[in-house]
N, C-alpha and C. Protein backbone atom coordinates (compact mmCIF):
# COMPACT_ATOMS: atom_id res chain seq x y z
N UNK A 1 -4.45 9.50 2.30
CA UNK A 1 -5.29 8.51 1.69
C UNK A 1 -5.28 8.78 0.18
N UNK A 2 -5.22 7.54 -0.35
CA UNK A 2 -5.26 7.95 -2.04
C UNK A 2 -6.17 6.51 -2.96
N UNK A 3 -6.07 6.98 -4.32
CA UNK A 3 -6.72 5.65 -4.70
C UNK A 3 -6.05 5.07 -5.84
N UNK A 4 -5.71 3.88 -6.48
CA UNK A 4 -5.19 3.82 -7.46
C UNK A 4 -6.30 2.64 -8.38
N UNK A 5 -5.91 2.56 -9.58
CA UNK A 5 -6.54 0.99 -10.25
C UNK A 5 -5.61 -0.20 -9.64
N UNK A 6 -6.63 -1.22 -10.22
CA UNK A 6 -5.92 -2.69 -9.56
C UNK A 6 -5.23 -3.03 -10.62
N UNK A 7 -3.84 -3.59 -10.58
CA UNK A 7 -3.06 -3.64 -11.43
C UNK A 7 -3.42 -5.28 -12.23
N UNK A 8 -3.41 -5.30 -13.26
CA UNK A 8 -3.85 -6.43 -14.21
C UNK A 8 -5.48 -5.97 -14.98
N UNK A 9 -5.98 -4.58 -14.74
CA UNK A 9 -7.35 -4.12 -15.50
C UNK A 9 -7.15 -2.86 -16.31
N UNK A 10 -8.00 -3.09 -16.82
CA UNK A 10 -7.79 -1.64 -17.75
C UNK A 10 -8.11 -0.83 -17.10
N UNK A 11 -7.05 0.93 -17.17
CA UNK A 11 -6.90 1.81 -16.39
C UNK A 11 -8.24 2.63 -16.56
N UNK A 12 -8.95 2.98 -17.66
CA UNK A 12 -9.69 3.89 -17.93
C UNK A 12 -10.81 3.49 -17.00
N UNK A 13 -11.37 2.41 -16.87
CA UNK A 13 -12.58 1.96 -16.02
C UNK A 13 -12.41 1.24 -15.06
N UNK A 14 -11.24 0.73 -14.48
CA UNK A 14 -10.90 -0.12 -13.41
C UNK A 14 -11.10 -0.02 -12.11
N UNK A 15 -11.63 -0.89 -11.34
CA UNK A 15 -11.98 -0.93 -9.76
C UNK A 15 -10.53 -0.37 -9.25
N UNK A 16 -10.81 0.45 -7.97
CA UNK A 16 -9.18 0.99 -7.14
C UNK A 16 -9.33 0.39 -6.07
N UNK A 17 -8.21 0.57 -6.00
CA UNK A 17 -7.60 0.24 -4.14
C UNK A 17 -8.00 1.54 -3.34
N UNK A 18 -8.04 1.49 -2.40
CA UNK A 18 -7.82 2.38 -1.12
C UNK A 18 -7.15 2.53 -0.59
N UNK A 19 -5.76 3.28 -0.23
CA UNK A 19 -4.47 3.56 0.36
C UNK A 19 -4.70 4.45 1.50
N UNK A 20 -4.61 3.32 2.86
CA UNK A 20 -5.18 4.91 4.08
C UNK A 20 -3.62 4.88 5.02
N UNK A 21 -3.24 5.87 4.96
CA UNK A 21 -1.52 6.08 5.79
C UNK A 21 -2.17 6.13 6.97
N UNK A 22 -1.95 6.04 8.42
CA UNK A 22 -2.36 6.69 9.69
C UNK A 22 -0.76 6.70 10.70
N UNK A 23 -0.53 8.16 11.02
CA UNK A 23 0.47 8.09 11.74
C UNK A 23 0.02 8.54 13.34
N UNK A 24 0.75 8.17 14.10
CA UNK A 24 0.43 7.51 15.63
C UNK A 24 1.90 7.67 16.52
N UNK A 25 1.82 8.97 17.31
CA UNK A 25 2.55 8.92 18.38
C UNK A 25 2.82 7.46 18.98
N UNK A 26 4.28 7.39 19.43
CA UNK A 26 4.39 6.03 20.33
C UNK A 26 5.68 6.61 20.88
N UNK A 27 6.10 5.81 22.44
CA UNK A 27 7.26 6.29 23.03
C UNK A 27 8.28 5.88 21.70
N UNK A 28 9.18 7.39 21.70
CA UNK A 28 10.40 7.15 21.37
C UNK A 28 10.19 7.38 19.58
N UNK A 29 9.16 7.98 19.30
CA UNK A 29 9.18 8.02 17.32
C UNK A 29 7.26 7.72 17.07
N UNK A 30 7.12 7.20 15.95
CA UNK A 30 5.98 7.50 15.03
C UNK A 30 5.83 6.28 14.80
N UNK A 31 4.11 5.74 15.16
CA UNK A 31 4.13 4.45 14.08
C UNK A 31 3.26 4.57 13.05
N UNK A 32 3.39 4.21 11.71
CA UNK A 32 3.10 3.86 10.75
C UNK A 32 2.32 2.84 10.41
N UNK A 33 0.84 3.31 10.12
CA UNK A 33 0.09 2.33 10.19
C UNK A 33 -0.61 1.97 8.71
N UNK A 34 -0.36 1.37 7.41
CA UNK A 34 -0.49 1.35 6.17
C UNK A 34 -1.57 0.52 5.76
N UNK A 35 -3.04 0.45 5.25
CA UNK A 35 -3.70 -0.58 5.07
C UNK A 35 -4.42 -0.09 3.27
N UNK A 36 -4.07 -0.99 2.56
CA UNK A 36 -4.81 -0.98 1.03
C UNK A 36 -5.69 -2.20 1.11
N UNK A 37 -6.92 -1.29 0.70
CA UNK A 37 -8.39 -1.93 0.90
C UNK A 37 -8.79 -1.85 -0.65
N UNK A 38 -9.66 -2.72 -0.74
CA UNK A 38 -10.68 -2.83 -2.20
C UNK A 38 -9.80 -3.89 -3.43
N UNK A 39 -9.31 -4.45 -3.39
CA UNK A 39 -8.59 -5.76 -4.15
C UNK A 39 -9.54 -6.95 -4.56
N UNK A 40 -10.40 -6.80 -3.72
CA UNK A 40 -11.45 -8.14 -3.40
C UNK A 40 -12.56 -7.37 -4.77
N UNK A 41 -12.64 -6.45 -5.26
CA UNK A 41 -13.18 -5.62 -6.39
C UNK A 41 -13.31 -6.23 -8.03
N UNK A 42 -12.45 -6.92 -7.84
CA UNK A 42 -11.76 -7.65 -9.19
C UNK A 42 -11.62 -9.15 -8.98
N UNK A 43 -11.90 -9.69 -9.92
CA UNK A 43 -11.56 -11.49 -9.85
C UNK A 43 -11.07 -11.63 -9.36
N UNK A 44 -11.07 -13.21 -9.00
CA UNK A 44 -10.33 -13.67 -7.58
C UNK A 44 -8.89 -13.79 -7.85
N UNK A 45 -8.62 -14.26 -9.63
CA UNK A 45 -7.37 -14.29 -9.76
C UNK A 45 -6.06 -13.27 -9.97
N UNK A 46 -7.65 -11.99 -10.48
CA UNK A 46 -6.53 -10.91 -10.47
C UNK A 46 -6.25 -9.82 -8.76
N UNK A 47 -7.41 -9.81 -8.48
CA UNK A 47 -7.10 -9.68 -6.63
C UNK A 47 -6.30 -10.56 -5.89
N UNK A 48 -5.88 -11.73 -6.20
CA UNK A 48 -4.72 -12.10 -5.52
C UNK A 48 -3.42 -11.95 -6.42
N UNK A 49 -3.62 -11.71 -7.22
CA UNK A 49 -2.24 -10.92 -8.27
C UNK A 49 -1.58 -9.68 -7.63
N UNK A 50 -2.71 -8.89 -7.73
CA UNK A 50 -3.07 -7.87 -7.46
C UNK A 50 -2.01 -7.37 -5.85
N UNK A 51 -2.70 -7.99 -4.87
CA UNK A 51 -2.57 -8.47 -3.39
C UNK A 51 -1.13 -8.63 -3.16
N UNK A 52 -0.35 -9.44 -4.16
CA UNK A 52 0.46 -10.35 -3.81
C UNK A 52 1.52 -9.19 -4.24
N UNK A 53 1.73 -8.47 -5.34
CA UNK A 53 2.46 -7.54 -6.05
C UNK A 53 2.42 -6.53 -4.90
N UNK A 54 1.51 -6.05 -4.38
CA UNK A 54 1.00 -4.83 -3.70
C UNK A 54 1.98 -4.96 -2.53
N UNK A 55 1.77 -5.89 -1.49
CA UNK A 55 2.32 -6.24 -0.61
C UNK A 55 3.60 -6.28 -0.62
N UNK A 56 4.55 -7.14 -1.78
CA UNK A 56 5.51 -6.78 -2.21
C UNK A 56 6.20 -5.31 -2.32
N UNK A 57 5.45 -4.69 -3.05
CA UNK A 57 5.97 -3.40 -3.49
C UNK A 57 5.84 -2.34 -2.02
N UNK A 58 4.77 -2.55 -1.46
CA UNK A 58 4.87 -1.81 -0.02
C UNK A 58 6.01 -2.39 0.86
N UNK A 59 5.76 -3.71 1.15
CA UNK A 59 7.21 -3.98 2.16
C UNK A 59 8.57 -3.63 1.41
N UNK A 60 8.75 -3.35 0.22
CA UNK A 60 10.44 -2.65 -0.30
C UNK A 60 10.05 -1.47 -0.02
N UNK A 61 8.97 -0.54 -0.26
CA UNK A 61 8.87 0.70 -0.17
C UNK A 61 9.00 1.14 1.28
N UNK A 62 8.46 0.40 2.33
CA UNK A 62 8.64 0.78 3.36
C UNK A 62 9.91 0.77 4.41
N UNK A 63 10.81 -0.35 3.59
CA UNK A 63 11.94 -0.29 3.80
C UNK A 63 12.96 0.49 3.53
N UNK A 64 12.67 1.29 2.33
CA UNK A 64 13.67 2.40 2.20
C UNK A 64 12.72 3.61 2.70
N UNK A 65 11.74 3.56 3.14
CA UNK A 65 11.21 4.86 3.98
C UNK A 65 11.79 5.09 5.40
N UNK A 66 12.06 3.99 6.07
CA UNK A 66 13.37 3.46 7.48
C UNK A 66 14.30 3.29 6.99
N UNK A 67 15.14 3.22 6.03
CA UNK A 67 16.34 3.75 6.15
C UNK A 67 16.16 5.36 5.83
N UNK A 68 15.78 5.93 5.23
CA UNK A 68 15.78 7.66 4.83
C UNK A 68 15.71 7.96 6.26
N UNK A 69 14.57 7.52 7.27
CA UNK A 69 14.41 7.83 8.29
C UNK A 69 15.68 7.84 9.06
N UNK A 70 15.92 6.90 9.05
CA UNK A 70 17.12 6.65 9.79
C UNK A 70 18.43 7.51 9.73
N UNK A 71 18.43 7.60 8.35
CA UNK A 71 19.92 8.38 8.06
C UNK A 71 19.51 10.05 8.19
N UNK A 72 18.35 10.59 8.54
CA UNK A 72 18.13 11.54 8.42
C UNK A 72 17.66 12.14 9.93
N UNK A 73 17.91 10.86 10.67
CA UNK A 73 18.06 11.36 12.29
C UNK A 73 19.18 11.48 13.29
């Protein structure tokens, strides 16, 4: 679990996200369960900025976390 600022505010005083990882036995490997909370913290326009980037940047990130996986089994 970690926390970061919401991207589009100033860093020194800015509302964060909440980053909670949860990993979870399942037949056959590990599931990966990823949820960033607290976006709704910040204007509506910069929480869906915010949201929209985030989501982005996790689904590429999580895609080269399955391939590493992959090539490393």
């Amino acid at each position: 679990m970690f926390r970061w600022a919401i991207e589009g505010l100033p860093e020194d005083d800015a509302p964060q996200t909440l980053v909670d990882f949860t990993l979870e036995p399942v037949s056959g490997g590990t599931r990966l369960r990823l949820v960033e909370s607290g976006s709704a913290q910040a204007a509506a326009d910069v929480a869906h900025a915010a949201h929209k980037a985030n989501s982005q940047g996790w689904d590429a990130e999580l895609v080269d976390l399955e391939t590493y996986l992959d090539a490393a089994a």
